[in-house]
C-alpha atoms as a PDB file:
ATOM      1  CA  UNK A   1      44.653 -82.061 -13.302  1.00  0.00           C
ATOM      2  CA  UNK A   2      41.882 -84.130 -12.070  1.00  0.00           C
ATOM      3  CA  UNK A   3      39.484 -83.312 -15.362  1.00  0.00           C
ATOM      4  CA  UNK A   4      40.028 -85.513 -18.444  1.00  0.00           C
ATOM      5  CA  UNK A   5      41.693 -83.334 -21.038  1.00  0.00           C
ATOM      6  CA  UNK A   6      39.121 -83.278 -24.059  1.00  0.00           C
ATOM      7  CA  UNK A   7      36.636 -81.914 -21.761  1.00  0.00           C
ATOM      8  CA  UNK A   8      38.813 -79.324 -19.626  1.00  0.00           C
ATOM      9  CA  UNK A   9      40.231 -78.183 -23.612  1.00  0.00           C
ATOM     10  CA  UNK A  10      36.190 -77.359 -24.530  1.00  0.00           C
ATOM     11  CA  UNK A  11      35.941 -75.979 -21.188  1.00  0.00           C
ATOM     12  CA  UNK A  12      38.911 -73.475 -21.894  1.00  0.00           C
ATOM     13  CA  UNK A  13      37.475 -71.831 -25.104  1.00  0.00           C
ATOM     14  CA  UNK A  14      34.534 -71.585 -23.837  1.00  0.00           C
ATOM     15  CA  UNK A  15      34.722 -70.069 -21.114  1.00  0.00           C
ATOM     16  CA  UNK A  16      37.374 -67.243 -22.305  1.00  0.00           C
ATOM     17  CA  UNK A  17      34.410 -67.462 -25.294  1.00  0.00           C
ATOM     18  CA  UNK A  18      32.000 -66.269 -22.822  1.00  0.00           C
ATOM     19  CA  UNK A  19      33.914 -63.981 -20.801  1.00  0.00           C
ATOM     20  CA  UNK A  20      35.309 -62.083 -23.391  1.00  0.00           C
ATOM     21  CA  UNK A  21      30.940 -61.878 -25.302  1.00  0.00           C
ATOM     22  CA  UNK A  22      29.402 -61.457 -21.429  1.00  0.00           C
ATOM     23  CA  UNK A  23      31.889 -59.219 -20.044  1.00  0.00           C
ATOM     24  CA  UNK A  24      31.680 -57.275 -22.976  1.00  0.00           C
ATOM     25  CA  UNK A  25      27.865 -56.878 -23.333  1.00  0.00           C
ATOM     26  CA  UNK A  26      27.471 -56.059 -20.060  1.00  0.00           C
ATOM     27  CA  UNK A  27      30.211 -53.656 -20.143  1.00  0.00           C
ATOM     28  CA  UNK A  28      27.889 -51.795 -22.852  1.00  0.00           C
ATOM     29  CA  UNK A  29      24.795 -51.955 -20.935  1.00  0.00           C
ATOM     30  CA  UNK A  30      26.466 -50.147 -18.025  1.00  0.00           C
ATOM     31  CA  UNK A  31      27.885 -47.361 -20.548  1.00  0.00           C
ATOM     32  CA  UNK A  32      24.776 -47.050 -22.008  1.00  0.00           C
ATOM     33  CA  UNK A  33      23.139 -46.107 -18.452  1.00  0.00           C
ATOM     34  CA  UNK A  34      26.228 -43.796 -17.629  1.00  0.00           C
ATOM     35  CA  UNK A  35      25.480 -42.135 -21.251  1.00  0.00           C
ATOM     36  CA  UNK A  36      28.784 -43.434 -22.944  1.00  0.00           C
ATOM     37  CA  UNK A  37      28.156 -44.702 -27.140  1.00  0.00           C
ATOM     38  CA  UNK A  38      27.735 -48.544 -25.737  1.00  0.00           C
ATOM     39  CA  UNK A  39      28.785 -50.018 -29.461  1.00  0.00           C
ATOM     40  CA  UNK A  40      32.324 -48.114 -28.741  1.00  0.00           C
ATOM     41  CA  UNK A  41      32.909 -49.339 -25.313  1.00  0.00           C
ATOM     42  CA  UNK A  42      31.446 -53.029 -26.114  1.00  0.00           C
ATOM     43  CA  UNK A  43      34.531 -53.211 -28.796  1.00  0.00           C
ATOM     44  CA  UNK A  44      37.107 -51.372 -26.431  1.00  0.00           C
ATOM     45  CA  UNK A  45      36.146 -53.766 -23.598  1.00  0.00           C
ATOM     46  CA  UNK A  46      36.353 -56.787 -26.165  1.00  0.00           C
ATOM     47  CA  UNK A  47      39.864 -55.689 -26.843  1.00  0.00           C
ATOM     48  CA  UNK A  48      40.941 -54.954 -23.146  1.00  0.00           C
ATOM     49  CA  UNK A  49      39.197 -58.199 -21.238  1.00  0.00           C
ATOM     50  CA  UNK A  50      41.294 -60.539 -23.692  1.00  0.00           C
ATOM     51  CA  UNK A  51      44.355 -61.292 -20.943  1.00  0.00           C
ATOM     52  CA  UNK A  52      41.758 -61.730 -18.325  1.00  0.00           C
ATOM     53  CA  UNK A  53      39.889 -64.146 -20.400  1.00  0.00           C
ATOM     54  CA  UNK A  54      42.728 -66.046 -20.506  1.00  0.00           C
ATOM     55  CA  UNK A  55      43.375 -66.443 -17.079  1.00  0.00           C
ATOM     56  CA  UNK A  56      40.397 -67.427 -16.308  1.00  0.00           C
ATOM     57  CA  UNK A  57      40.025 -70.050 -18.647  1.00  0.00           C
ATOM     58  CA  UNK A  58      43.484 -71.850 -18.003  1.00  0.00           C
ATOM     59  CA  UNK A  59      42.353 -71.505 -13.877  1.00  0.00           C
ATOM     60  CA  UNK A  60      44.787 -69.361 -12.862  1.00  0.00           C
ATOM     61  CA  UNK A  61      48.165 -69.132 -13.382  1.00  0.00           C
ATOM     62  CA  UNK A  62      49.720 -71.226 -10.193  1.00  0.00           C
ATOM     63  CA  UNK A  63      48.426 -74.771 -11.888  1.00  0.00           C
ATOM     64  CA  UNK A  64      49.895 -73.565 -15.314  1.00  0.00           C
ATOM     65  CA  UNK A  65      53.134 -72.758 -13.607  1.00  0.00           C
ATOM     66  CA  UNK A  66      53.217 -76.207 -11.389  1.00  0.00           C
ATOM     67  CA  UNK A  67      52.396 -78.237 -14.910  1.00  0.00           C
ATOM     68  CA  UNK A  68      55.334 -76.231 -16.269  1.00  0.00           C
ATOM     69  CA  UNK A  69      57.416 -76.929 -13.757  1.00  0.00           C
ATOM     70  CA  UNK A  70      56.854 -80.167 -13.540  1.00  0.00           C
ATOM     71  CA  UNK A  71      57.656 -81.057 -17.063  1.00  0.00           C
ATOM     72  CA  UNK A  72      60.397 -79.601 -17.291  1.00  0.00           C
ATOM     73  CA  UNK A  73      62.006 -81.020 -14.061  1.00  0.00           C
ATOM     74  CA  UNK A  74      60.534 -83.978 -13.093  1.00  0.00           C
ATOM     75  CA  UNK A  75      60.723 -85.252 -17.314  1.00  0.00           C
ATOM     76  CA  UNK A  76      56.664 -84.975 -17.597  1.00  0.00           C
ATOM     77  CA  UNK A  77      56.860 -83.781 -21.512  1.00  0.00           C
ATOM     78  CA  UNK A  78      53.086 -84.538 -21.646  1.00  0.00           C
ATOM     79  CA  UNK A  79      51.996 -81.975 -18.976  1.00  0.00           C
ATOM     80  CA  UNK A  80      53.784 -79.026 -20.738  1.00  0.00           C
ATOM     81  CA  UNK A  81      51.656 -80.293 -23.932  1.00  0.00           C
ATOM     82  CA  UNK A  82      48.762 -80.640 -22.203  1.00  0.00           C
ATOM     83  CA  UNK A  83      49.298 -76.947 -20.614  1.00  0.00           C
ATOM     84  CA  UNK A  84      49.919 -75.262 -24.141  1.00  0.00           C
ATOM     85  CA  UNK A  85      47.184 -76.677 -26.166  1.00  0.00           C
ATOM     86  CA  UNK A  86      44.468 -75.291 -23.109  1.00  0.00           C
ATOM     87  CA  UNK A  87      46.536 -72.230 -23.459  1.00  0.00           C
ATOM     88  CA  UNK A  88      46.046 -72.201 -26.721  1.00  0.00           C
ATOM     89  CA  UNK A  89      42.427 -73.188 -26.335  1.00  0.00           C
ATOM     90  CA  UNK A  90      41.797 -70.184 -24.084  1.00  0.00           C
ATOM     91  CA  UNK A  91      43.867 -67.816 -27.157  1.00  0.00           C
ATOM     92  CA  UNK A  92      41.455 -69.202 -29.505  1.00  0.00           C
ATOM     93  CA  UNK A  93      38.501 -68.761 -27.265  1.00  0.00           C
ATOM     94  CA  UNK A  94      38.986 -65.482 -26.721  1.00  0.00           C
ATOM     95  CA  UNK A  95      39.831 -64.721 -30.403  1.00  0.00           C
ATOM     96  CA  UNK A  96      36.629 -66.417 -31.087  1.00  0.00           C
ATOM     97  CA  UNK A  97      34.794 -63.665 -28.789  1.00  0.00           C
ATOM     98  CA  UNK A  98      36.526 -60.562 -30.146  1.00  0.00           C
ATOM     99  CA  UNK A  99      35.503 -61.601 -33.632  1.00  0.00           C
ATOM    100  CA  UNK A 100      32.053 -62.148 -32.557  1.00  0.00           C
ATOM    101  CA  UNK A 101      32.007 -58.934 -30.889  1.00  0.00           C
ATOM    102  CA  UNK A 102      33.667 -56.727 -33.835  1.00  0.00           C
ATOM    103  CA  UNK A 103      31.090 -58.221 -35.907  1.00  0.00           C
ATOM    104  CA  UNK A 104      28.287 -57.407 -33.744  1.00  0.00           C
ATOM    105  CA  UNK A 105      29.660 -53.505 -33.379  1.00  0.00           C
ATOM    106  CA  UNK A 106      31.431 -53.081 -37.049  1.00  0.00           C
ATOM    107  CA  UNK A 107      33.637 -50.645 -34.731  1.00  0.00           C
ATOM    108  CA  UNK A 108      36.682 -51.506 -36.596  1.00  0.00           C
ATOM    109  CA  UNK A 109      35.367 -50.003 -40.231  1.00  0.00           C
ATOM    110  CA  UNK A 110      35.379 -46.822 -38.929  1.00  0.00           C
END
């Protein structure tokens, strides 16, 4: 990990933040050229892209599993920490997004 961690913890809920909003949005654009109800698929997408945003906010899953590894066997307690609060980070990042987008579509009242 070569990026201080304050910055590299903002980084991780934003950008699941913005995949989870952007992937969504344009998700409903391209349903709404196909002929599909865009406000539907914007909140089905929201729910679906959540894993993904995840992933792509901790940077993959190899580094994760290295920092894991390495705590646990080499005694480095304050990687694993370090690797669950960005997890975490991403989680609420991508929470963050959803909510955004269910508020946007009110799909969920009906």
């Amino acid at each position: 990990m070569n990026e201080a961690f304050v910055p590299s913890f903002i980084h991780s809920f934003f950008i699941a933040l913005g995949v989870i909003v952007g992937g969504s949005l344009i998700g409903g654009f391209s349903a709404f050229l196909t002929g599909k109800p865009p406000l539907t698929e914007i909140y089905r997408l929201s729910n679906s892209l959540r894993i993904w945003a995840i992933v792509a906010a901790i940077g993959g899953t190899f580094d994760t599993f290295y920092s894991f590894e390495r705590g646990l066997f080499q005694g480095e307690t304050k990687d694993i920490i370090r690797q669950i609060l960005l997890i975490l980070s991403a989680v609420g990042g991508a929470q963050t997004g959803n909510l955004i987008i269910n508020w946007l579509t009110q799909e969920h009242l009906s």
